[in-house]
Structure formats: structure tokens, C-alpha cells
Protein backbone atom coordinates (compact mmCIF):
# COMPACT_ATOMS: atom_id res chain seq x y z
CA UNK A 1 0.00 0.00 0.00
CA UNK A 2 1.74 3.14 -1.26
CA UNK A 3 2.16 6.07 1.33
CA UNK A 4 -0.35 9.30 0.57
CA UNK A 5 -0.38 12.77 2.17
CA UNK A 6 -3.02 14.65 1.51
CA UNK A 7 -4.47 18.42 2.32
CA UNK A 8 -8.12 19.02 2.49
CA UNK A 9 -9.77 22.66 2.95
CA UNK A 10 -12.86 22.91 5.32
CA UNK A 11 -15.23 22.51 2.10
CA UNK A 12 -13.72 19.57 0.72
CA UNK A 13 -12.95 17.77 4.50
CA UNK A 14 -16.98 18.50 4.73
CA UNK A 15 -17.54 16.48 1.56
CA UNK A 16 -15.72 13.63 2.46
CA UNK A 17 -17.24 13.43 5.70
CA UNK A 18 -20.65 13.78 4.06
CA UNK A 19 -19.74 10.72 1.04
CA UNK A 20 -18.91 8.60 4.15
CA UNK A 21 -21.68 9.20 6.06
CA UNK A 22 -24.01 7.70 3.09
CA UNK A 23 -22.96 4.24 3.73
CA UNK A 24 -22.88 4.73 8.09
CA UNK A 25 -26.43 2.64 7.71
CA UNK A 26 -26.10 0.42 4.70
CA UNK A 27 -22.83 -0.56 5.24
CA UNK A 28 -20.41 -1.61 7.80
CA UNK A 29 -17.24 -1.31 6.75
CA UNK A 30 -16.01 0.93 3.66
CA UNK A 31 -13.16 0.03 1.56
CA UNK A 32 -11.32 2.80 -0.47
CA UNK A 33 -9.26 1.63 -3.32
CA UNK A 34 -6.98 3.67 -5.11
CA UNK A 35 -9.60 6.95 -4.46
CA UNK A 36 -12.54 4.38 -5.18
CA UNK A 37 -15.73 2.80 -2.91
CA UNK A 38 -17.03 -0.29 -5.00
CA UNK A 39 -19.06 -2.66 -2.89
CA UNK A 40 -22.20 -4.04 -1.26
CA UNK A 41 -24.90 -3.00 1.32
CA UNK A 42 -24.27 -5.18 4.28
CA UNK A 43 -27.35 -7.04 3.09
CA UNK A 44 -26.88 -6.98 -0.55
CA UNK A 45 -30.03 -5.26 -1.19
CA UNK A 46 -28.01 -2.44 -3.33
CA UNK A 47 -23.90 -1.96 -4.90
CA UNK A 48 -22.66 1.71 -4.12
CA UNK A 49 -19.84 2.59 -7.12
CA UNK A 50 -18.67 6.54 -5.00
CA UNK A 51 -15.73 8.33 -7.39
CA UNK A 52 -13.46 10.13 -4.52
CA UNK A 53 -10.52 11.07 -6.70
CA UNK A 54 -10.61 14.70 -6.64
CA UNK A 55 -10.45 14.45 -2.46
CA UNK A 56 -8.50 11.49 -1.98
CA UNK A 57 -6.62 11.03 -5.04
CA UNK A 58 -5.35 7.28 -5.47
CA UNK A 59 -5.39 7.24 -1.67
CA UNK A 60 -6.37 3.91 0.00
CA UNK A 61 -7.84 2.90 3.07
CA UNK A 62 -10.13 0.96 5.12
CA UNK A 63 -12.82 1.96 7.35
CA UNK A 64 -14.34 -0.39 9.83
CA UNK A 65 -17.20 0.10 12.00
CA UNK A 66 -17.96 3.22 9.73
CA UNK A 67 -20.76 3.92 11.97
CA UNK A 68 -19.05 3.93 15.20
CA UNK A 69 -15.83 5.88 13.72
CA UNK A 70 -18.14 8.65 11.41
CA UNK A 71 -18.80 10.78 14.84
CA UNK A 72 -14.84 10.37 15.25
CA UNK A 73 -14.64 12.17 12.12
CA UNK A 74 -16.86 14.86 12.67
CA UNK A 75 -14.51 16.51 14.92
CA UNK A 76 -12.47 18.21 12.54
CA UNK A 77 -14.98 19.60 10.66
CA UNK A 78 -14.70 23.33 9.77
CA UNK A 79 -11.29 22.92 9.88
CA UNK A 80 -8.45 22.35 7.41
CA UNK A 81 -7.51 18.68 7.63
CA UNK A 82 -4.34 16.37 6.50
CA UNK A 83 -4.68 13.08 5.41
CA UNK A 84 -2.32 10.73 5.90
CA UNK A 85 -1.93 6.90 4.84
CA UNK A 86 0.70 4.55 4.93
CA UNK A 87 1.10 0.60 4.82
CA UNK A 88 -0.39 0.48 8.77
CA UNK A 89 -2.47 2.75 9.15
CA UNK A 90 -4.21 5.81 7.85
CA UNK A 91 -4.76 9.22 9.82
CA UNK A 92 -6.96 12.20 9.68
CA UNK A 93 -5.23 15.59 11.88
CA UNK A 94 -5.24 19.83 11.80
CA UNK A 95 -3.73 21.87 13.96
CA UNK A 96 -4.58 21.08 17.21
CA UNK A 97 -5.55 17.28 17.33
CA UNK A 98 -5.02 14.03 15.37
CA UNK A 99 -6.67 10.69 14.51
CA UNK A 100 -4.98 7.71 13.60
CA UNK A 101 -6.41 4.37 12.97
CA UNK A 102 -5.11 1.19 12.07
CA UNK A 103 -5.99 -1.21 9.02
CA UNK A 104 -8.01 -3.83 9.93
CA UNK A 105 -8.00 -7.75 8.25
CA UNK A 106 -9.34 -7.54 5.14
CA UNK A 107 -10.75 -11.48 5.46
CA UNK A 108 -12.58 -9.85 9.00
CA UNK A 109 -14.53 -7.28 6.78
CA UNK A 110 -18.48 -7.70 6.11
CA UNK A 111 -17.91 -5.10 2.89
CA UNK A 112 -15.48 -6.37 0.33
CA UNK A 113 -14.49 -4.10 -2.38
CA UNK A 114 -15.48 -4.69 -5.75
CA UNK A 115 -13.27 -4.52 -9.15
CA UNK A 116 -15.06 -2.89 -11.87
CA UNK A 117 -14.76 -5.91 -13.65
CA UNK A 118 -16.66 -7.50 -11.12
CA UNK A 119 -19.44 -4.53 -11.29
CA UNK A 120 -19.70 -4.61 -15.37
CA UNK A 121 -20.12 -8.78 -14.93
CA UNK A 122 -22.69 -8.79 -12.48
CA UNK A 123 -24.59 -5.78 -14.41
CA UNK A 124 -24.63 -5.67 -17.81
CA UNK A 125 -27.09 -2.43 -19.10
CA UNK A 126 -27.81 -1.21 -23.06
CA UNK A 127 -29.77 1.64 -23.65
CA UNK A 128 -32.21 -0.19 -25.46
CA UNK A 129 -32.89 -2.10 -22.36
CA UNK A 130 -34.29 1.63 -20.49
CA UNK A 131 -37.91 0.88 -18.78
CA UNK A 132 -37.87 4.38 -18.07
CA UNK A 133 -35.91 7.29 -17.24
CA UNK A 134 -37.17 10.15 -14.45
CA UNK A 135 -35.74 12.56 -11.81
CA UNK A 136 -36.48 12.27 -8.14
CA UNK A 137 -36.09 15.76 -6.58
CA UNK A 138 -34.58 17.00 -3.98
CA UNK A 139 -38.25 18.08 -2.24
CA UNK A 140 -39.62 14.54 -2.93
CA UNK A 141 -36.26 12.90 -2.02
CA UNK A 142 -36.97 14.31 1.24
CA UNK A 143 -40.39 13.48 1.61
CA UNK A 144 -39.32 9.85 1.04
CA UNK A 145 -37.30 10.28 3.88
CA UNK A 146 -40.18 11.62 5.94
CA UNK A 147 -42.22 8.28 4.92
CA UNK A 148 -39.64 6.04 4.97
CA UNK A 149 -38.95 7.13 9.18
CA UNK A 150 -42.49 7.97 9.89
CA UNK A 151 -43.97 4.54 8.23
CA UNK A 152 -41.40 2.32 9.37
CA UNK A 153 -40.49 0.50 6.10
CA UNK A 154 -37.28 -0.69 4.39
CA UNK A 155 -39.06 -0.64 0.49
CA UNK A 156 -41.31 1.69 -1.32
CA UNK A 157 -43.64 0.25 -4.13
CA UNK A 158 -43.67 0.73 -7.68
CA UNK A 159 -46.61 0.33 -9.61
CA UNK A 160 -46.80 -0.08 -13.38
CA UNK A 161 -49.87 1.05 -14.62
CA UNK A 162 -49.88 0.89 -18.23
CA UNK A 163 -47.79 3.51 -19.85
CA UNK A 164 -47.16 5.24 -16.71
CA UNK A 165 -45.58 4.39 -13.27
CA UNK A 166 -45.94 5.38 -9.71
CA UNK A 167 -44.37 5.46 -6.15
CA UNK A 168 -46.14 4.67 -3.57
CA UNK A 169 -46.14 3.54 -0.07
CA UNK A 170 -47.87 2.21 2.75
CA UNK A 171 -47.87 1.18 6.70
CA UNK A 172 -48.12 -2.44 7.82
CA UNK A 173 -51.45 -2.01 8.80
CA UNK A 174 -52.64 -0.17 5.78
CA UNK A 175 -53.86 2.87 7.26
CA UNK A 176 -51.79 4.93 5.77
CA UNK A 177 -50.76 5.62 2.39
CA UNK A 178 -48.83 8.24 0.38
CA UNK A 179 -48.41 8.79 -3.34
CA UNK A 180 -45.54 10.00 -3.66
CA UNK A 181 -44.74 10.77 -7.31
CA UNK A 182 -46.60 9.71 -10.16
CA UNK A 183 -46.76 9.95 -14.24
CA UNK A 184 -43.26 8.43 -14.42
CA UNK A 185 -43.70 7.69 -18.56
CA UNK A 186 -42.31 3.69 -19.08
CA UNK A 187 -41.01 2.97 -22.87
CA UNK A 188 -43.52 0.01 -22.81
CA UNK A 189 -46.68 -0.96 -21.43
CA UNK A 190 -46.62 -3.00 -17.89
CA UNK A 191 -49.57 -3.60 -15.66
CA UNK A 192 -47.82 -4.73 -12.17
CA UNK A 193 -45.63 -3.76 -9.27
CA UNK A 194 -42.48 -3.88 -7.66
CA UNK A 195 -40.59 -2.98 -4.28
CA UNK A 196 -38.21 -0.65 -4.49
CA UNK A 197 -35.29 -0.67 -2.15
CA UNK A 198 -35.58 2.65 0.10
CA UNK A 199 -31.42 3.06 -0.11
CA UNK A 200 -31.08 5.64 -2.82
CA UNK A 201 -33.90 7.46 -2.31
CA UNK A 202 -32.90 8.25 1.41
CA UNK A 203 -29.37 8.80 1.50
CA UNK A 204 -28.26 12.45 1.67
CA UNK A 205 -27.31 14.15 -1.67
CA UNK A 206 -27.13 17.37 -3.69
CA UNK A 207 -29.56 18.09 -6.50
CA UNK A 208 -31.55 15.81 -8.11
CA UNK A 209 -31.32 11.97 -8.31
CA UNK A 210 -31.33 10.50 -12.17
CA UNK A 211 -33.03 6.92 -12.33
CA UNK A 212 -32.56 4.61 -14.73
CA UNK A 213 -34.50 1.75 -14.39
CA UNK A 214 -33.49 -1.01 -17.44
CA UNK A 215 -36.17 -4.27 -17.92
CA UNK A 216 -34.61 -7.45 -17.84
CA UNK A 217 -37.73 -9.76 -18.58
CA UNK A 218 -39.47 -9.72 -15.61
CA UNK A 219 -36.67 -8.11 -13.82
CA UNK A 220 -35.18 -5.34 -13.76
CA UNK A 221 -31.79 -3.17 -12.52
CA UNK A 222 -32.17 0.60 -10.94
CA UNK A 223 -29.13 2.66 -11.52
CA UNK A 224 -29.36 5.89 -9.75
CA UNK A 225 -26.88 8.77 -10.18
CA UNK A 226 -26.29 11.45 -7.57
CA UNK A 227 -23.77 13.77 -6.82
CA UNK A 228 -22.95 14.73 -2.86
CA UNK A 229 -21.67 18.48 -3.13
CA UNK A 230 -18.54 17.13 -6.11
CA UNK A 231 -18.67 13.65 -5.46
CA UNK A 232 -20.19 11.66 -8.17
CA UNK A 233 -22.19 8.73 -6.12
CA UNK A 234 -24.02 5.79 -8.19
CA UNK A 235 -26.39 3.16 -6.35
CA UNK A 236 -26.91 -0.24 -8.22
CA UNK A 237 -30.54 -2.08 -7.15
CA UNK A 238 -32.74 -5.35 -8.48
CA UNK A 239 -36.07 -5.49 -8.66
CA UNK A 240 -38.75 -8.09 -10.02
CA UNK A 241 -41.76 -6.93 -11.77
CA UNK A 242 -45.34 -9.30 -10.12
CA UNK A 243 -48.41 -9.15 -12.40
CA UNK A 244 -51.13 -8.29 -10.44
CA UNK A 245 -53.80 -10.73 -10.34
């Protein structure tokens, strides 16, 4: 593992710190590879693919227990921060106070990273293959959020209703339910429905989120792009499409 010293502002330290708090819940360990996060959820539900190049360069690192160590990190925020890496160990420090932190065992890890061989094998997409196309904003992006806490549930649900689509959701009990964005245009006509992992909808982010959502017969993959302040983020999810009836 080559050495790396590198110089963050406050802005950029803040973006980092931001990027890594997206995968405190989904994940529990991050891997950075040469400036790169490639890997799965904890639970495999979705594959994050997070571009940190233009704050870590070629850096690389591992981060275990993300979600115990992100609070760590949050104490050199607003502050001009040096990052440091070497064969043992990898520190964040400014000018009053330092972190360093040892590399754990890769074979202990629960994430493993991912080649992007790996990635294009496991998810092969062609344009031609494009159920639909649609932007989640940043208002309803956060009223998923609102639904996702306040209802208690892990999915949201899809339904294909012809030439359109909506997204929808629901309490256990089925007391409550919220549209919450509908007229998504499909390229074909589908009467059905699907869950909809909650990941990408919920995580924080900048701006709008692009789906793609490509039909694989009655599957299909959800590639959603995303950018958190500079940093490029991309969240891979599967899906099955259930005729109703």
C-alpha cells in the first residue's frame, strides 16, 4: 500500500465526511481503493460505485465500524484537515488534534471491495434495455425520507400502470398511504408492481437523483446517479416486476 499525504480545505474535508456518512447505515465497513468505494450493502439489497478522486486522489484505506468511527470524524470539521496513509495505518489531523487508525483484516470485513470488472459482470445495461428514465427531486427525495422514518419500512412500491408508473407507499397495517410521485412515462406498457429498495432514495445528496431503471424480462436493474456536493455517487438495485392478479 503506497504512502499518501493529503491536504483538504474545510469545504472539501466536509464532503468527504458527508460521502462517508451515506454508507454509516447500509454498510459496515467501507473500503477505499486507489480513491474508489465499490461494494455491497451489508445485506446486498443495493452496490454503491462513490468516485473520490478529486479528495483522496489514489489514496487507499479501510474503514471499519464506519458507523461507530463517522462521529470520530466529525470533529475536525470546519477545519483544514491532513490526510495521511501509509502501509499500517491511515490518519486524519489539523492543527490542534489528530486521529490515527489502524488497518483492519481484510478477510474480517463484512464489505469487500469490488473490481469494476466485477461490477460490469454482475450488471450488464444497453440503452435499449431503459424501462424508463425520471428525476427524483430534492423536495420529494426528502419526503421519502419523511415516509420512509415515519412509516417504518425498508421498500417503497412501484406500480406499473400501463404507460405510466408510480411510487407509492404504505404502513403495515394499511392505514396509511402516500403517493408519492406519479406519471413516471415507461417505454412500454406493464400492468404490475415492484418494491423498491428505500437506499437511494434516502441517503443524503445534492440536487436531483437521475433513475434509470433497465427491464430485464421480468426483472429489472435501478441505476441511480447522484452527486454529494462534487462527489459523483451511483447506487446499483434489483427489482422483479409481479403481475397483479
Amino acid at each position: 500500500m503506497e504512502q499518501h499525504q493529503i491536504n483538504l480545505d474545510s469545504d472539501k474535508y466536509g464532503e468527504l465526511i458527508r460521502t462517508l456518512s451515506v454508507l454509516k447505515d447500509p454498510c459496515n465497513d467501507v473500503v477505499i481503493e486507489k480513491g474508489f468505494i465499490r461494494q455491497r450493502s451489508t445485506d446486498s439489497a443495493a452496490i454503491f460505485e462513490i468516485n473520490l478522486t478529486s479528495l483522496l486522489s489514489e489514496a487507499s484505506f479501510i474503514i471499519s465500524n464506519i458507523k461507530e468511527k463517522i462521529d470520530l470524524f466529525k470533529m475536525f470539521l470546519e477545519q483544514e484537515v491532513q490526510v495521511q496513509v501509509d502501509d499500517t495505518s491511515f490518519s486524519f489531523s489539523d492543527q490542534y488534534s489528530s486521529l490515527k487508525i489502524l488497518h483492519p483484516d481484510k478477510n474480517y470485513l463484512d464489505n469487500k471491495y469490488m473490481e469494476e470488472t466485477e461490477l460490469n459482470n454482475l450488471i450488464s445495461l444497453t440503452e435499449d434495455a431503459v424501462l424508463t428514465e425520471h428525476l427524483i427531486s430534492p423536495m420529494i427525495s426528502e419526503r421519502m425520507k419523511i415516509v420512509s422514518s415515519g412509516f417504518h419500512v425498508n421498500s417503497f412500491q412501484m406500480l406499473f400502470e400501463g404507460e405510466t408508473a408510480s411510487i407509492k407507499s404504505r404502513t403495515m397495517s394499511k392505514e396509511q398511504i402516500v403517493n408519492l410521485i406519479g406519471n413516471i412515462l415507461l417505454s412500454e406498457k406493464i400492468t404490475g408492481y415492484s418494491n423498491l429498495v428505500i437506499i437511494p432514495y434516502v441517503c443524503d445528496h445534492d440536487g436531483d437523483i437521475i433513475c434509470k431503471i433497465y427491464k430485464l424480462r421480468d426483472k429489472f436493474i435501478c441505476k441511480y446517479s447522484m452527486f454529494v456536493g462534487s462527489v459523483p455517487v451511483t447506487i446499483y438495485t434489483r427489482g422483479e416486476i409481479k403481475t397483479e392478479g
